[in-house]
Every structure is written in structure tokens, then in C-alpha cells.
C-alpha atoms as a PDB file:
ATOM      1  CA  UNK A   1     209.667 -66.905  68.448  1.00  0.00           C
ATOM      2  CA  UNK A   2     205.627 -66.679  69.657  1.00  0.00           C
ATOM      3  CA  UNK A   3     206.091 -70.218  70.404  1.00  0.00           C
ATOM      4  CA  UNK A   4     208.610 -69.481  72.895  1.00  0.00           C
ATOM      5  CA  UNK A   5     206.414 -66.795  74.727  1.00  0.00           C
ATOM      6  CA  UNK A   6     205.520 -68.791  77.211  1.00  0.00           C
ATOM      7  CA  UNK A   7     208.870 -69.633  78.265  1.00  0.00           C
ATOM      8  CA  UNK A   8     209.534 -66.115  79.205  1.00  0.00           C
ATOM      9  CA  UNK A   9     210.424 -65.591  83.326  1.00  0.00           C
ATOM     10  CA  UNK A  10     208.204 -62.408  83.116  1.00  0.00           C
ATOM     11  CA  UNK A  11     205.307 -64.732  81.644  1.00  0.00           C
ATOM     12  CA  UNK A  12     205.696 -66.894  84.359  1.00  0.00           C
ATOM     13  CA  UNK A  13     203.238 -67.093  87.948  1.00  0.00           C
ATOM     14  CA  UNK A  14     205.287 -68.998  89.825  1.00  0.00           C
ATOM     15  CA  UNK A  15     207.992 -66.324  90.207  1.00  0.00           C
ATOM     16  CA  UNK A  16     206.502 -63.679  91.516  1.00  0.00           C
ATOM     17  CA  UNK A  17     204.712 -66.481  93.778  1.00  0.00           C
ATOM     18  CA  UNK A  18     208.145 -67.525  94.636  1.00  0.00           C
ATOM     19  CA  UNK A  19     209.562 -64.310  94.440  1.00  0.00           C
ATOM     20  CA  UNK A  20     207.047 -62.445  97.137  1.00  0.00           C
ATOM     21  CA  UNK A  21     207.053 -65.102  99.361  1.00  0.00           C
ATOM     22  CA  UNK A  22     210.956 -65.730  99.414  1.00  0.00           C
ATOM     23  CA  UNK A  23     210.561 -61.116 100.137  1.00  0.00           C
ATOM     24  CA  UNK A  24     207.938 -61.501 102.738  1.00  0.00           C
ATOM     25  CA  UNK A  25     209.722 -64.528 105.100  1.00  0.00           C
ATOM     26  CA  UNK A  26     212.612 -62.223 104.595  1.00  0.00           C
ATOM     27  CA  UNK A  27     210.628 -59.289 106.298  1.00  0.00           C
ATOM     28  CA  UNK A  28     209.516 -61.012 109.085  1.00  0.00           C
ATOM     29  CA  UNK A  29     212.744 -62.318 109.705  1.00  0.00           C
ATOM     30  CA  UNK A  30     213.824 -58.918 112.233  1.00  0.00           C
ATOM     31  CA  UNK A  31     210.267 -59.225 114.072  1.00  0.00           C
ATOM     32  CA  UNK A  32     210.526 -62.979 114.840  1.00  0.00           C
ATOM     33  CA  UNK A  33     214.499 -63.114 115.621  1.00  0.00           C
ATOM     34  CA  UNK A  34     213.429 -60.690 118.362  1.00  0.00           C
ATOM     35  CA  UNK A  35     211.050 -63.836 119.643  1.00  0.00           C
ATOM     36  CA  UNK A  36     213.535 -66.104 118.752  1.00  0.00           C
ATOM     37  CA  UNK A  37     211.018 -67.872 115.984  1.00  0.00           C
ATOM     38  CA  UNK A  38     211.953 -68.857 112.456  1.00  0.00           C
ATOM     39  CA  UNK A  39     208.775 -68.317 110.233  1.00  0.00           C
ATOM     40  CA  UNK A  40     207.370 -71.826 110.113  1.00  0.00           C
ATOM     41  CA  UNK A  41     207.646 -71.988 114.028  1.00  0.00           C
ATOM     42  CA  UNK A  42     205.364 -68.476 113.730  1.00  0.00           C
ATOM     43  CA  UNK A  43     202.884 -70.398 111.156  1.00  0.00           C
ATOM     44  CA  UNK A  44     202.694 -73.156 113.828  1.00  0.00           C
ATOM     45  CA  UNK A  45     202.436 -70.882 116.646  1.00  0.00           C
ATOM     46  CA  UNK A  46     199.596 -68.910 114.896  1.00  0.00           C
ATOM     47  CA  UNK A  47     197.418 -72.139 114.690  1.00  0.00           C
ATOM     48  CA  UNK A  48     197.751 -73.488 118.343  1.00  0.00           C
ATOM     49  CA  UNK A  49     197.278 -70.140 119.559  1.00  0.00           C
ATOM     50  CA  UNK A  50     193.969 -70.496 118.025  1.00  0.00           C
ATOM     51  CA  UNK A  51     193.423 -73.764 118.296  1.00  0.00           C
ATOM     52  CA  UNK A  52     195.321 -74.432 122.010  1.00  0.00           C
ATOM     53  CA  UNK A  53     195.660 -77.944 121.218  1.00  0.00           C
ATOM     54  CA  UNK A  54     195.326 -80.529 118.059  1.00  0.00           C
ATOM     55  CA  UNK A  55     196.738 -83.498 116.221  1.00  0.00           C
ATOM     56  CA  UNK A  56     200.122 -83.141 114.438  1.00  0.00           C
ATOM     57  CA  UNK A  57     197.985 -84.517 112.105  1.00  0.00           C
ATOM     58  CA  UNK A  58     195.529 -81.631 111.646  1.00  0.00           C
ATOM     59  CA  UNK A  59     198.125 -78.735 112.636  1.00  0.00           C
ATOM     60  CA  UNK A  60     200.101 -80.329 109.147  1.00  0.00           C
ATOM     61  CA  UNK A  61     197.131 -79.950 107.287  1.00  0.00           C
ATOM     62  CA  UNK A  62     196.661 -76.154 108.443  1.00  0.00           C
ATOM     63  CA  UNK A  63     200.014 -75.423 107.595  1.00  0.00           C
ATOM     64  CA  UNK A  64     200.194 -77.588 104.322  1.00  0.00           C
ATOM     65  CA  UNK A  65     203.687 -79.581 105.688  1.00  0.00           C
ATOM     66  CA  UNK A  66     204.361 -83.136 105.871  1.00  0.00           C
ATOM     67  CA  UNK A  67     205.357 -84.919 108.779  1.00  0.00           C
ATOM     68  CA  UNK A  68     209.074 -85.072 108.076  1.00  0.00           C
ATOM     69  CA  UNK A  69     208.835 -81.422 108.100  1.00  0.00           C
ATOM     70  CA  UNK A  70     206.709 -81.200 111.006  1.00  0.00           C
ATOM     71  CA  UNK A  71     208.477 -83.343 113.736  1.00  0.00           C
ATOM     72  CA  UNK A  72     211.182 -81.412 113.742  1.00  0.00           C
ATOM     73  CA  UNK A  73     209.797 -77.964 113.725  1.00  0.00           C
ATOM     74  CA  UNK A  74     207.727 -79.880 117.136  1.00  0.00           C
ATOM     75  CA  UNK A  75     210.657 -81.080 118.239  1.00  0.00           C
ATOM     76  CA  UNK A  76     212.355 -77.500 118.516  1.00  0.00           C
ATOM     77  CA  UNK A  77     209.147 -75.330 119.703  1.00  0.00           C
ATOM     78  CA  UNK A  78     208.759 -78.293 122.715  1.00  0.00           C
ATOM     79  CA  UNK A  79     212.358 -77.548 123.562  1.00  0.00           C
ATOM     80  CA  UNK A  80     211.301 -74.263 123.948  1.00  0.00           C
ATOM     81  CA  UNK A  81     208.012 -75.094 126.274  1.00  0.00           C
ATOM     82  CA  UNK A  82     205.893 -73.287 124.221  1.00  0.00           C
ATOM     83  CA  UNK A  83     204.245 -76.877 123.505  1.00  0.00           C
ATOM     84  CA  UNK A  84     203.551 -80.958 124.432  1.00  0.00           C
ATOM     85  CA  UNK A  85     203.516 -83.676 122.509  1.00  0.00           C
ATOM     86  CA  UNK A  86     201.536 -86.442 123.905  1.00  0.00           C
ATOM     87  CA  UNK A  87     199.214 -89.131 122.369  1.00  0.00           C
ATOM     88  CA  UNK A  88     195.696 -89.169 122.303  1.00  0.00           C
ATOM     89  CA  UNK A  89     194.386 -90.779 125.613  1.00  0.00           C
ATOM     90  CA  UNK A  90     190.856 -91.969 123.336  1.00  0.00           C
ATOM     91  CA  UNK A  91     193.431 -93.048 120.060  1.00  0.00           C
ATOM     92  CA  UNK A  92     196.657 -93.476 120.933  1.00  0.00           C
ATOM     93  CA  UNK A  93     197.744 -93.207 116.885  1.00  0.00           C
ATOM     94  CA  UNK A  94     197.103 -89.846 117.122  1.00  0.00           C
ATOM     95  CA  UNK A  95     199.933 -87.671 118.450  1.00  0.00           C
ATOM     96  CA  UNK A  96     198.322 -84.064 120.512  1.00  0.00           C
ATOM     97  CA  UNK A  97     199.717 -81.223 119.931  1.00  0.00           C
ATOM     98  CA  UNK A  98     199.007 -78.739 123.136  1.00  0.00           C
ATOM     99  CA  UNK A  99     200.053 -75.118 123.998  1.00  0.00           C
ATOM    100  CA  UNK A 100     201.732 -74.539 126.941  1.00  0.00           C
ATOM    101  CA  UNK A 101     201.459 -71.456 129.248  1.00  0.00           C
ATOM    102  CA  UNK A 102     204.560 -70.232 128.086  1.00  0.00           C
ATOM    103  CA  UNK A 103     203.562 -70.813 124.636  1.00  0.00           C
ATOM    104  CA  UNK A 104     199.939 -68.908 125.315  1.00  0.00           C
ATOM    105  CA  UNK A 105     202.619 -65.904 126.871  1.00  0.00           C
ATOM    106  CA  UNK A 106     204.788 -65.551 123.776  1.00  0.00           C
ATOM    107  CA  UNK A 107     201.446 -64.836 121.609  1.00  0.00           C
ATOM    108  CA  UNK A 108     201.197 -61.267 123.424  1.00  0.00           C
ATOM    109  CA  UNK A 109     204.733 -60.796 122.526  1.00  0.00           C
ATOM    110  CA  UNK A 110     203.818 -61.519 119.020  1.00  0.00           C
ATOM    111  CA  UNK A 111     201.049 -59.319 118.672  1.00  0.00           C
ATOM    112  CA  UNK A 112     202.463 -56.177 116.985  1.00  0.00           C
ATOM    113  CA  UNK A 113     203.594 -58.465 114.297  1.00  0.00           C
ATOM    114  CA  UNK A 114     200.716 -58.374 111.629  1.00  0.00           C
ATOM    115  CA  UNK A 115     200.685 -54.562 112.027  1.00  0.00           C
ATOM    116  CA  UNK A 116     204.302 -54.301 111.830  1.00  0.00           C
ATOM    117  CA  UNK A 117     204.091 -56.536 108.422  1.00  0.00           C
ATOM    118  CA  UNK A 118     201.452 -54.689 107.441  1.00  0.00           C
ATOM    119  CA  UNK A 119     203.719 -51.618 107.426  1.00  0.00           C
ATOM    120  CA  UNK A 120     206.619 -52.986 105.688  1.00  0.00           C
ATOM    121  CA  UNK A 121     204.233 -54.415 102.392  1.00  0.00           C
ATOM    122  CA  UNK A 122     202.962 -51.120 101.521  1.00  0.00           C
ATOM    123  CA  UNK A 123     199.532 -53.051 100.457  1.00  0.00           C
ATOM    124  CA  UNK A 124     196.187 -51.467 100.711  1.00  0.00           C
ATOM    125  CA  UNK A 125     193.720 -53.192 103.097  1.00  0.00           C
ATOM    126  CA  UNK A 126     191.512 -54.029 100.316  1.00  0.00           C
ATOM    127  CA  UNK A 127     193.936 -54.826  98.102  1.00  0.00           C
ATOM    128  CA  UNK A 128     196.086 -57.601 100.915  1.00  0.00           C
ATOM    129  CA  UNK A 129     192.116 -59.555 101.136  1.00  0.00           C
ATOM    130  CA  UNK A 130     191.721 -59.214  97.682  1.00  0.00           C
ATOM    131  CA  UNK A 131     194.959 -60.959  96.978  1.00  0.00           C
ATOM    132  CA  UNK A 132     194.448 -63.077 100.279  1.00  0.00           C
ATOM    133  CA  UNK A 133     191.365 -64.600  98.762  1.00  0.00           C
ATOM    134  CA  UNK A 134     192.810 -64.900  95.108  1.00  0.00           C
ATOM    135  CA  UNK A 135     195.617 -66.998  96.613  1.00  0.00           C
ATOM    136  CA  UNK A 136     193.110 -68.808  98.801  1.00  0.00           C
ATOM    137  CA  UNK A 137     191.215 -69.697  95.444  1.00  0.00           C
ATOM    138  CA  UNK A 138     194.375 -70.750  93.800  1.00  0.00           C
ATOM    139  CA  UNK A 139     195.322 -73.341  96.258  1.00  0.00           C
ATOM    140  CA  UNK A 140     192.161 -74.786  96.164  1.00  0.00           C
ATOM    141  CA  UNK A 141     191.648 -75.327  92.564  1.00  0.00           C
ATOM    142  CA  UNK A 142     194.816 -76.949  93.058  1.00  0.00           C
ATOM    143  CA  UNK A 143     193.210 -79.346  94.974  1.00  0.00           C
ATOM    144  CA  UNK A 144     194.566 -78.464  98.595  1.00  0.00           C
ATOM    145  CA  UNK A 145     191.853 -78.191 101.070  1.00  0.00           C
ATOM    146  CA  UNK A 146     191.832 -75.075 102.623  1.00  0.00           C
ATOM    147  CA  UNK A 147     193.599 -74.887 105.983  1.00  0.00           C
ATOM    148  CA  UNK A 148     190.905 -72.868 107.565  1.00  0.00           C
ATOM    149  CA  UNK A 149     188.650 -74.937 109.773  1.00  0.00           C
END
């Protein structure tokens, strides 16, 4: 029976991975209906409100998706005018990915959402970067580069 151990569900990391993220998309869904966002269109929204304006290449390496799963999600927040999608006037492979001024106005609307999130996972400061950074550490030995740039 020891050899079966491993087997066990409660033995297993990827389903409390799967498990807590699955809980925490769930939780955000109130907060970003109210914006009418899904949670990947948040993720993306995050990065060009830092950013302002990449590639579609570079924005799907920050949020680890392919392109199949990218155009789309483009597709829908351009439809929106929170962004463009134009090529690259210096390389016209790459495809620019630029905030709009609507899009730039939605990120004040989105701004009591980390603190809202924060109140719903009952996490300790401490305790959200330790597990932050341990998840950080795990992608990377993984061998995905870390989307930080």
C-alpha cells in the first residue's frame, strides 16, 4: 500500500495549485463583472497599464499564453477601446500592442481591486510574498522565464 502513497489526491501539489487558483479567479469574478473584465482581460490589462504599449509577443510572455489564446482575448479588449493593434512601423512582423485613453481610464476604476482581493484571501502580508515568491521560484525551475521585466 506505501507504494501507492504517492498516488494519494492529498499527496498531490498540483491540486491545491489547481484548486486555489480555480478559488481565487472565482473571487475576482464580482469585482471585474462590475468592469465588465473576465480575469485574463484583467492579467492583460495589468501589464499594458504598466507597460502602455508592447508586442503581442512580449505581453504573451508576461502573461505565460500562447498566441491562439492571445488574439482573441486582443480581439475583445480592442472592441472595447481599451487598446490598438498595429504593427511595428521599424518591423512590421511584430504586432504593437498600445493602451488607449479609455484603457489608461478603466485602470482607476480598477484600483480598489488588489485591496478588495486582499480582503477576501484572509492571507497575511508576509505570508501572500512569501507564497508569491515560492510560486515565482516554482515556475522558474520549471523553466518559464519569469514574466517580470
Amino acid at each position: 500500500m506505501e507504494d501507492y502513497k504517492a498516488l494519494k489526491l492529498e499527496n498531490q501539489l498540483c491540486f491545491p495549485l489547481y484548486a486555489c487558483a480555480k478559488e481565487v479567479v472565482r473571487r475576482y469574478k464580482p469585482f471585474l463583472d462590475a468592469l465588465d473584465l473576465t480575469y485574463t482581460q484583467y492579467i492583460t490589462m495589468l501589464v499594458l497599464w504598466e507597460h502602455k504599449c508592447l508586442s503581442a509577443k512580449l505581453l504573451g510572455q508576461h502573461l505565460y499564453l500562447d498566441s491562439g489564446t492571445l488574439t482573441p482575448l486582443l480581439k475583445k479588449l480592442e472592441q472595447k477601446h481599451y487598446l490598438t493593434r498595429h504593427r511595428d512601423p521599424e518591423d512590421e512582423r511584430n504586432l504593437l500592442i498600445c493602451l488607449t485613453p479609455q484603457g489608461q481610464a478603466l485602470r482607476e476604476k480598477a484600483l480598489s481591486i488588489p485591496k478588495q482581493m486582499c480582503a477576501c484571501m484572509a492571507l497575511e502580508p508576509d505570508d501572500a510574498e512569501a507564497l508569491n515568491a515560492l510560486l515565482r521560484k516554482l515556475l522558474a525551475a520549471m523553466g518559464l522565464p519569469s514574466s517580470e521585466i
